[in-house]
N, C-alpha and C. Protein backbone atom coordinates (compact mmCIF):
# COMPACT_ATOMS: atom_id res chain seq x y z
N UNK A 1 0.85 -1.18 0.00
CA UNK A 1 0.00 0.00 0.00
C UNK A 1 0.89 1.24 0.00
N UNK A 2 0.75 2.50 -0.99
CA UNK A 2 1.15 3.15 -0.48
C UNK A 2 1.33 4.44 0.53
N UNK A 3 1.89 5.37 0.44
CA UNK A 3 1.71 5.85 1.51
C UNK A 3 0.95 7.17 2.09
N UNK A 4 0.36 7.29 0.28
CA UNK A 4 -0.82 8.05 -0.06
C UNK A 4 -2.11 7.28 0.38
N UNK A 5 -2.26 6.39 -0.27
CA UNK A 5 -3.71 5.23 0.46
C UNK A 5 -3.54 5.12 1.41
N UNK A 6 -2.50 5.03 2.37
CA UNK A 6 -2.62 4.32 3.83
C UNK A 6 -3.19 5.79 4.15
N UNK A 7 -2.55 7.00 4.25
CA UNK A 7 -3.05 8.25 4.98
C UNK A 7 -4.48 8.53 4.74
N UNK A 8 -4.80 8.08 3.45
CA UNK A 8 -6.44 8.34 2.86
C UNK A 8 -7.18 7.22 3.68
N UNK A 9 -6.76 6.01 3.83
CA UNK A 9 -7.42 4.89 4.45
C UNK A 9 -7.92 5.33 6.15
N UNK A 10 -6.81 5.72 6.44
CA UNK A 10 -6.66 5.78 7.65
C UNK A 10 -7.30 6.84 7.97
N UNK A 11 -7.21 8.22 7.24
CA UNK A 11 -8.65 9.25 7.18
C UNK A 11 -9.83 8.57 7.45
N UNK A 12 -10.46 7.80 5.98
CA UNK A 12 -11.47 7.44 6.30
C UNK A 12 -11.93 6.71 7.35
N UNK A 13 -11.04 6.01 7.50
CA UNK A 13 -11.44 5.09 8.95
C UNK A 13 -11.82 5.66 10.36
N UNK A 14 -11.09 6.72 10.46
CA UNK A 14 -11.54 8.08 11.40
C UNK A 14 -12.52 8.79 11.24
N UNK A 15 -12.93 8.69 10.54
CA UNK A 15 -14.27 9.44 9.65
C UNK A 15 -15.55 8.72 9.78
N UNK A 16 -15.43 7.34 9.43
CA UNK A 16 -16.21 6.60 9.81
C UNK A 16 -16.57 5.87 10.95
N UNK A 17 -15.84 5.97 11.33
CA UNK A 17 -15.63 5.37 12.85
C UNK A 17 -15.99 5.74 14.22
N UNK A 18 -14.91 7.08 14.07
CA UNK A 18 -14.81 7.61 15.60
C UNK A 18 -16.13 8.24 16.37
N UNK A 19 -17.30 8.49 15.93
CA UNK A 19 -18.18 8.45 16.44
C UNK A 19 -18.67 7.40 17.25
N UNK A 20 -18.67 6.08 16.76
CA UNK A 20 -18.94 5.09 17.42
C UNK A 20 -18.27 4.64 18.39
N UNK A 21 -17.17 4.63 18.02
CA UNK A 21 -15.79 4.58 18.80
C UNK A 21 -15.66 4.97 20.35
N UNK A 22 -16.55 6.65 20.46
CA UNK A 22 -16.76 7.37 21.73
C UNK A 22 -17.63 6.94 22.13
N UNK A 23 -18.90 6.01 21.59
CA UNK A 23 -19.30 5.32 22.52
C UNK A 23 -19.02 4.06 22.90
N UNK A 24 -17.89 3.41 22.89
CA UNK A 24 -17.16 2.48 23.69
C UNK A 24 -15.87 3.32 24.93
N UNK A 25 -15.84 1.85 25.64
CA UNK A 25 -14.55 2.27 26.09
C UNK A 25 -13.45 2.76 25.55
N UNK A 26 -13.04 3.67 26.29
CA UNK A 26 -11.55 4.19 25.80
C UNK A 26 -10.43 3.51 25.51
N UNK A 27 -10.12 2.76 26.69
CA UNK A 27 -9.05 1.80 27.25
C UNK A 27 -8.39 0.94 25.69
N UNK A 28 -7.35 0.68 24.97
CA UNK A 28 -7.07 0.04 24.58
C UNK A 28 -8.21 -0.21 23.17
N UNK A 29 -8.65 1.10 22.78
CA UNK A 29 -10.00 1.13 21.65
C UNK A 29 -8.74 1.01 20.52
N UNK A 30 -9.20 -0.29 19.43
CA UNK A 30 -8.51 0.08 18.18
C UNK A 30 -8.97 1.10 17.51
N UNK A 31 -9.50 2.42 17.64
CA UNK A 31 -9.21 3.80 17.34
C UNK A 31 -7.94 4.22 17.37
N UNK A 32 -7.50 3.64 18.29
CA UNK A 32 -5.86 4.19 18.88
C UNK A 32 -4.57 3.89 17.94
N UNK A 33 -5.04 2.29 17.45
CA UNK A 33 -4.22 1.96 16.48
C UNK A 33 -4.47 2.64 15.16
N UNK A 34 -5.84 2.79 14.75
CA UNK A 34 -6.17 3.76 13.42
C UNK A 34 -5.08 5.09 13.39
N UNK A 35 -5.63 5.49 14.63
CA UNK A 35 -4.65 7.32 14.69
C UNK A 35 -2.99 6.65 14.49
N UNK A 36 -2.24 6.08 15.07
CA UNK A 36 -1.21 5.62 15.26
C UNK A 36 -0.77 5.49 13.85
N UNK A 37 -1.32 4.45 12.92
CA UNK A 37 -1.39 4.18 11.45
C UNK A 37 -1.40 5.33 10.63
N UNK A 38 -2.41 6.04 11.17
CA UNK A 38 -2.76 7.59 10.26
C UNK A 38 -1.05 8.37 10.19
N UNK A 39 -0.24 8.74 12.01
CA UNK A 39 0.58 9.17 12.07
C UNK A 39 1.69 8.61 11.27
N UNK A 40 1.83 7.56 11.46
CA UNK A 40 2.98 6.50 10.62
C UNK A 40 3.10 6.97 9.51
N UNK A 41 1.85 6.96 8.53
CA UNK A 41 1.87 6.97 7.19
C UNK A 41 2.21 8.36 6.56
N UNK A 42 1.77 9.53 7.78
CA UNK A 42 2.53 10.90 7.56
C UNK A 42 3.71 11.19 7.85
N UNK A 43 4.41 10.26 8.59
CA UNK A 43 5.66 10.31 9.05
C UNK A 43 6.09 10.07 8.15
N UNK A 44 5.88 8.98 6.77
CA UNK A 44 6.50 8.29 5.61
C UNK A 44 6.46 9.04 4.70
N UNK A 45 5.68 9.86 4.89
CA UNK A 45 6.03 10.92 3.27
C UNK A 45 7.37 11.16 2.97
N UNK A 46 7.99 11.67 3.77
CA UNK A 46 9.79 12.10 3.56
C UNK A 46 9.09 13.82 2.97
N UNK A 47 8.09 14.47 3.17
CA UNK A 47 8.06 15.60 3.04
C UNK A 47 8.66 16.76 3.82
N UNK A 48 9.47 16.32 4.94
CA UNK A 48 10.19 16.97 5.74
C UNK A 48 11.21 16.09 6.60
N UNK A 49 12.52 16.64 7.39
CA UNK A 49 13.11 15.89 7.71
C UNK A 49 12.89 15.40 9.10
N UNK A 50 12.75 14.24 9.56
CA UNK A 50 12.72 13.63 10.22
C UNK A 50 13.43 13.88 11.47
N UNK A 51 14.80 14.06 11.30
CA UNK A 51 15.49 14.82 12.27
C UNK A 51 15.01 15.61 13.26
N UNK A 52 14.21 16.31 12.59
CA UNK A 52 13.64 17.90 13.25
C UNK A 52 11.84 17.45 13.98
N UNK A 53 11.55 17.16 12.63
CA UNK A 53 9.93 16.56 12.93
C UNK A 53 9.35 15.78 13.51
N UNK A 54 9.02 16.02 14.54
CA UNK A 54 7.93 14.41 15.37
C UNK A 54 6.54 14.89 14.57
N UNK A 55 5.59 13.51 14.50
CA UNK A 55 4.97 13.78 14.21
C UNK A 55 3.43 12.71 15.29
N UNK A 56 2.56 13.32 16.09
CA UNK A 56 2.16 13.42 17.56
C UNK A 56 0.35 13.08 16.87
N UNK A 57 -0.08 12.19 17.49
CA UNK A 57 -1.56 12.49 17.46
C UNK A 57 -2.54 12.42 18.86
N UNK A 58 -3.79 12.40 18.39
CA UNK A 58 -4.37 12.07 20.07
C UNK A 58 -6.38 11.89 19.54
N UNK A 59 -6.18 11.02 20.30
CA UNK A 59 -7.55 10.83 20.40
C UNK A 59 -8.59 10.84 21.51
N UNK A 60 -7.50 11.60 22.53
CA UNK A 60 -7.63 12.15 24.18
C UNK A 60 -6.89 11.16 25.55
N UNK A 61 -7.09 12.00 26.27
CA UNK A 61 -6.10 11.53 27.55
C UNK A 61 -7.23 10.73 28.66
N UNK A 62 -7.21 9.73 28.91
CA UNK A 62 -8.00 9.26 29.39
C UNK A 62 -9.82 8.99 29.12
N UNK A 63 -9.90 10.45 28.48
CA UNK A 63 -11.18 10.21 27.62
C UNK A 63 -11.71 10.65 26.44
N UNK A 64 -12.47 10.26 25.60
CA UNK A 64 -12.36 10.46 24.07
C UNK A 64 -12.02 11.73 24.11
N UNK A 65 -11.74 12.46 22.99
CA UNK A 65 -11.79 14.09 22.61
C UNK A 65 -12.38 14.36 21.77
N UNK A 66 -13.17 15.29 21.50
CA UNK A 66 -14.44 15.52 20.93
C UNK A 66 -13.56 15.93 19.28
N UNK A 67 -12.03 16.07 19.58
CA UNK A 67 -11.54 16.71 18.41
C UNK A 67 -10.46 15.75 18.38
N UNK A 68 -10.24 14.94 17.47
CA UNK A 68 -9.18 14.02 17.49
C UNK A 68 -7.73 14.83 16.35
N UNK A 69 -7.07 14.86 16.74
CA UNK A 69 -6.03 15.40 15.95
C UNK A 69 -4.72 14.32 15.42
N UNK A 70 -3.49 14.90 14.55
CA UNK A 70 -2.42 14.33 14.32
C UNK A 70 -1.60 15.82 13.66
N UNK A 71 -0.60 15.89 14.67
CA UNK A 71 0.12 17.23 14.34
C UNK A 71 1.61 17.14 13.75
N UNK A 72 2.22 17.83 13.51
CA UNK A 72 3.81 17.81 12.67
C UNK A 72 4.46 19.08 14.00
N UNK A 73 4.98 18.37 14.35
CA UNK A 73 6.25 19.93 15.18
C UNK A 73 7.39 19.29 14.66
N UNK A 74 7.96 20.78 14.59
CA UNK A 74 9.77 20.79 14.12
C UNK A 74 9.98 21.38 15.06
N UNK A 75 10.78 20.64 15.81
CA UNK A 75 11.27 20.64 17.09
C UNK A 75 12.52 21.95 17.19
N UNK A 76 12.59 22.21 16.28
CA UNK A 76 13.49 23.87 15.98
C UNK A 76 12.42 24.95 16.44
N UNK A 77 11.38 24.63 16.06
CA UNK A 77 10.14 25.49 16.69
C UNK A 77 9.03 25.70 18.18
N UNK A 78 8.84 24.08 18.03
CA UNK A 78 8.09 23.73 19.30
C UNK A 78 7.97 22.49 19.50
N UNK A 79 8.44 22.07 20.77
CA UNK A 79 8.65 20.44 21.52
C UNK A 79 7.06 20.19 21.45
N UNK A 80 5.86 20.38 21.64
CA UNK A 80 4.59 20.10 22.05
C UNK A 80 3.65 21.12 21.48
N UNK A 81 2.60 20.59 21.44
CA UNK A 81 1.45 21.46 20.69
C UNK A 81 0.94 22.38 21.96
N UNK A 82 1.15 22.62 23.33
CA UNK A 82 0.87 23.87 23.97
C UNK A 82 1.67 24.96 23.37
N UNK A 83 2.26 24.49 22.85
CA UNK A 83 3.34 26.16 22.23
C UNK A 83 3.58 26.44 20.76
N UNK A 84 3.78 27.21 20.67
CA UNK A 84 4.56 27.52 19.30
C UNK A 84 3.33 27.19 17.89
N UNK A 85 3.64 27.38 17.05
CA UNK A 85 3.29 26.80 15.81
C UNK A 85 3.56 25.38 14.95
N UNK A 86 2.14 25.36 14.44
CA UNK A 86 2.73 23.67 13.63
C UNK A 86 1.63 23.67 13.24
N UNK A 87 2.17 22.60 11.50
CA UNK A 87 0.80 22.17 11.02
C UNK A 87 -0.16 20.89 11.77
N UNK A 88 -1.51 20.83 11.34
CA UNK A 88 -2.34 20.20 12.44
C UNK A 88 -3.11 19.62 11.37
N UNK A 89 -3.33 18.12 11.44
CA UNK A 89 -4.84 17.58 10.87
C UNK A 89 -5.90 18.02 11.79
N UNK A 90 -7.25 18.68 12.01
CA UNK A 90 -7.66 18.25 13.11
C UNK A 90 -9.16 17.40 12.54
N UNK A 91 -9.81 16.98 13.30
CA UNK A 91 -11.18 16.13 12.67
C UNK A 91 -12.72 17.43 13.06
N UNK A 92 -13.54 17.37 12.21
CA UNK A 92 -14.45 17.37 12.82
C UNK A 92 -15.44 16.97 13.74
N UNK A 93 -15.91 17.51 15.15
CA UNK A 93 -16.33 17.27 15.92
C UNK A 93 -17.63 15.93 15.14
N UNK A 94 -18.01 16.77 14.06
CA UNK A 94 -19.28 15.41 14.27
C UNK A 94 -18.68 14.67 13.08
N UNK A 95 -17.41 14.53 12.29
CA UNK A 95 -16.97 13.61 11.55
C UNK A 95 -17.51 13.55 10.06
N UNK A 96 -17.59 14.92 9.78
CA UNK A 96 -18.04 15.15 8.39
C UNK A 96 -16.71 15.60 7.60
N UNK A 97 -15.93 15.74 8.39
CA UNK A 97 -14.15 15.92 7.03
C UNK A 97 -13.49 16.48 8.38
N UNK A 98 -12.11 16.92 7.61
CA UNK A 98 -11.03 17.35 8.74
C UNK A 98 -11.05 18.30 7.91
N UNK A 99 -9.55 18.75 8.81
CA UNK A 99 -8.91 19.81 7.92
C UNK A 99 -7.37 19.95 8.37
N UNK A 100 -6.56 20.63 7.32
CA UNK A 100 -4.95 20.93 7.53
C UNK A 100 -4.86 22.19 7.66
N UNK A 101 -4.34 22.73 8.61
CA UNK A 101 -4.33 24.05 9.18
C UNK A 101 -2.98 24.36 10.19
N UNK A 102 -2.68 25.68 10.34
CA UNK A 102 -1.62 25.81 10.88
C UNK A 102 -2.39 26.13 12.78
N UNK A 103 -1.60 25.56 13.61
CA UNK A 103 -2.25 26.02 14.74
C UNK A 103 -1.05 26.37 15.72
N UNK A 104 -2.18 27.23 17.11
CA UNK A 104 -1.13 28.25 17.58
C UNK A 104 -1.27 27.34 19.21
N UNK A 105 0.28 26.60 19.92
CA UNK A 105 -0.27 26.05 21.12
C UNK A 105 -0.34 27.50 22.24
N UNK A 106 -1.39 27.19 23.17
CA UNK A 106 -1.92 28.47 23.51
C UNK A 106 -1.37 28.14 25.43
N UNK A 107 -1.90 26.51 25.73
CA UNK A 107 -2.10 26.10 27.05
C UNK A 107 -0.90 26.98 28.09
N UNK A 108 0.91 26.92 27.33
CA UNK A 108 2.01 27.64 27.80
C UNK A 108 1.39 29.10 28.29
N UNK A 109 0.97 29.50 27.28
CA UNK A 109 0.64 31.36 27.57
C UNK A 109 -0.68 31.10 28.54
N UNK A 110 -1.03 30.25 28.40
CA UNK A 110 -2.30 30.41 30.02
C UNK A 110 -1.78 30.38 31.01
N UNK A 111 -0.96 29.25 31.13
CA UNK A 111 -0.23 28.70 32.53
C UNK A 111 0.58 30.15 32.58
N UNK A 112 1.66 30.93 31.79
CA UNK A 112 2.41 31.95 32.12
C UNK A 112 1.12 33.41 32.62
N UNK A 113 0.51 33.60 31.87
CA UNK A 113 -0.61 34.57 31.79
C UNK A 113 -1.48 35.04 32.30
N UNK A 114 -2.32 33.94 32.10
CA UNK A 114 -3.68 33.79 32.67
C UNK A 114 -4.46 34.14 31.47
N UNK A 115 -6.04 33.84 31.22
CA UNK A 115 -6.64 33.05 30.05
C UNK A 115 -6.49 34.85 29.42
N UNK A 116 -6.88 35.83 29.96
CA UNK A 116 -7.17 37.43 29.06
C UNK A 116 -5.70 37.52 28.72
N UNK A 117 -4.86 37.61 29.33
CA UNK A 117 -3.91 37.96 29.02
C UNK A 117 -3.74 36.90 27.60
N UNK A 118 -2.92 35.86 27.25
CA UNK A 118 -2.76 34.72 26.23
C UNK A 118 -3.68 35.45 25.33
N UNK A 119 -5.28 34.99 25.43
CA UNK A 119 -6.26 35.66 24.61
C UNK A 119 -5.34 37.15 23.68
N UNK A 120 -4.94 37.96 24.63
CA UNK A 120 -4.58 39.10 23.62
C UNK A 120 -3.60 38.59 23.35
C-alpha cells in the first residue's frame, strides 16, 4: 500500500468510525491503532526531515476528545502542541471531514498569563 492510500485509508477510517468509537470504552480502543497508522503513514512521506519533525496524534487523555487530531512539530520550533506553531490535521467534531491548518499552542501562555492575558 502506499503511503498516499494508507493516509487516505486511515482518514477514512476516522471518519467513519470515531463516532462510534466514543461510545465504547476508551481503554485500549482500536481507534488508537487507526490514529497511530494515520501518524505513521505521515511520518512516511519524507516531506520533511525527520530529524527535526515528530509527528504526535491524540484521540484524548483518558477520555475520548471531541476533536481528534495528528500534528507535525519541528522541534526547531516547538517540543509540544501547547506552544509555538505547527501544522495540524484536526477532525471534525461530528466527523463530516477534517482539515490541515496551521495552529497556535496556547495552554504555555495560560499557565504563564492567565486566560485574558494569552487571549490578547
Amino acid at each position: 500500500m502506499t503511503t498516499q492510500s494508507s493516509i487516505r485509508d486511515s482518514m477514512v477510517a476516522v471518519l467513519a468510525g470515531y463516532l462510534d468509537a466514543k461510545q465504547q470504552q476508551f481503554a485500549a480502543h482500536p481507534m488508537r491503532d487507526t490514529m497511530r497508522n494515520l501518524a505513521k503513514a505521515i511520518s512516511e512521506t519524507g516531506i520533511y526531515d525527520p530529524a527535526n519533525v515528530s509527528v504526535l496524534h491524540s484521540i484524548g487523555q483518558g477520555n475520548w476528545a471531541d476533536i481528534p487530531w495528528v500534528a507535525m512539530l519541528d522541534q526547531r520550533e516547538t517540543p509540544s502542541v501547547q506552544e509555538g506553531v505547527y501544522p495540524v490535521v484536526l477532525f471534525r467534531a461530528d466527523m463530516s471531514g477534517c482539515y490541515l491548518t496551521i495552529a497556535q499552542g496556547v495552554t504555555k501562555l495560560r499557565l504563564e498569563f492567565g486566560a485574558a492575558e494569552a487571549r490578547a
